[in-house]
Protein backbone atom coordinates (compact mmCIF):
# COMPACT_ATOMS: atom_id res chain seq x y z
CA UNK A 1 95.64 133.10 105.63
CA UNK A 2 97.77 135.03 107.85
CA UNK A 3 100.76 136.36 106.70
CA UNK A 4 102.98 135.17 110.03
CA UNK A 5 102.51 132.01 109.10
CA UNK A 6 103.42 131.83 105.66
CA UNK A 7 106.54 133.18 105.70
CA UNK A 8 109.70 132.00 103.71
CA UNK A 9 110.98 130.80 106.70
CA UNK A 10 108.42 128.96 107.62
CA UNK A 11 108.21 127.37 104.23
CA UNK A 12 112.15 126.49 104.74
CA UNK A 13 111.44 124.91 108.01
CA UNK A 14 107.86 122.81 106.76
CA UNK A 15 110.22 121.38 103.65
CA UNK A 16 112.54 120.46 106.12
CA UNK A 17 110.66 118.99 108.24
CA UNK A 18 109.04 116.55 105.61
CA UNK A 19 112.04 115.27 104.33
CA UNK A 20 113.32 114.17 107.89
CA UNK A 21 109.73 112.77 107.30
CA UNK A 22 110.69 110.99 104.13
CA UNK A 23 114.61 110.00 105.58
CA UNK A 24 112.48 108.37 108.81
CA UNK A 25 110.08 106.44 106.44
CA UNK A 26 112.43 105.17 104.38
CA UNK A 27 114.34 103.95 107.56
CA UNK A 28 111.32 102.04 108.92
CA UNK A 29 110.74 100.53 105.22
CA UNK A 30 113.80 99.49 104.95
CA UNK A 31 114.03 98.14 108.85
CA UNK A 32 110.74 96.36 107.67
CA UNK A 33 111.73 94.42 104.51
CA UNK A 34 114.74 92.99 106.28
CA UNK A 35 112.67 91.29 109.01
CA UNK A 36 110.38 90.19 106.59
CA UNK A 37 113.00 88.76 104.23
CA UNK A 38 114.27 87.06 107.10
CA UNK A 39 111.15 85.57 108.32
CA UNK A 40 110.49 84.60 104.71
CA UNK A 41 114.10 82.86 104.73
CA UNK A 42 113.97 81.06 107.69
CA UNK A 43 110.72 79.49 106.75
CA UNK A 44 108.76 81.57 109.55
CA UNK A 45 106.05 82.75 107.25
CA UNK A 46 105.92 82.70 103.56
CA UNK A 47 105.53 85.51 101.04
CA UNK A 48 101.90 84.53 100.11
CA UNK A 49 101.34 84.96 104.05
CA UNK A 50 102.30 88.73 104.40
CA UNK A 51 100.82 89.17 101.18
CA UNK A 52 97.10 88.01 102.77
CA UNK A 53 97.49 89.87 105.94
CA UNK A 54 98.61 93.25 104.07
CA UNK A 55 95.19 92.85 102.51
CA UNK A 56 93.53 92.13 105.70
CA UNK A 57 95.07 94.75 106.80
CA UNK A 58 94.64 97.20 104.09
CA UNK A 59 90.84 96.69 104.10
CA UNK A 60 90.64 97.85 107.26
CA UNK A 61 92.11 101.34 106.31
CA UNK A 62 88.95 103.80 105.13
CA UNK A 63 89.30 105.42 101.60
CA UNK A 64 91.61 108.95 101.93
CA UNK A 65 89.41 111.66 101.57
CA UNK A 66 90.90 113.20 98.87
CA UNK A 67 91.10 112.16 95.05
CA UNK A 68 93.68 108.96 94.33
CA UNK A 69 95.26 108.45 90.59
């Protein structure tokens, strides 16, 4: 690896950059739960609904390609 790249700055910058990563994402999740809860409570969809389609969904998605636990 090149040493320009891997500097301590560089690191600084990379961490900082995920965890606006992580702040965004937990936005979105968050932004996400609430419209679900509310189309839960106003009788829109049910729980059991989302639940099927997030499995629909998630069978779409291919395996990562690295090692799960």
């Amino acid at each position: 690896m090149n040493s320009n790249y891997s500097t301590p700055m560089n690191e600084v910058n990379v961490l900082a950059k995920l965890a606006d990563m992580k702040e965004e994402h937990y936005h979105q999740l968050v932004t996400l739960s609430a419209i679900m809860e509310l189309l839960i409570e106003k009788g829109i969809l049910t729980r059991q609904e989302i639940e099927q389609k997030a499995a629909e969904l998630d069978g779409f998605i291919s395996p990562p390609p690295y090692p799960t636990a």
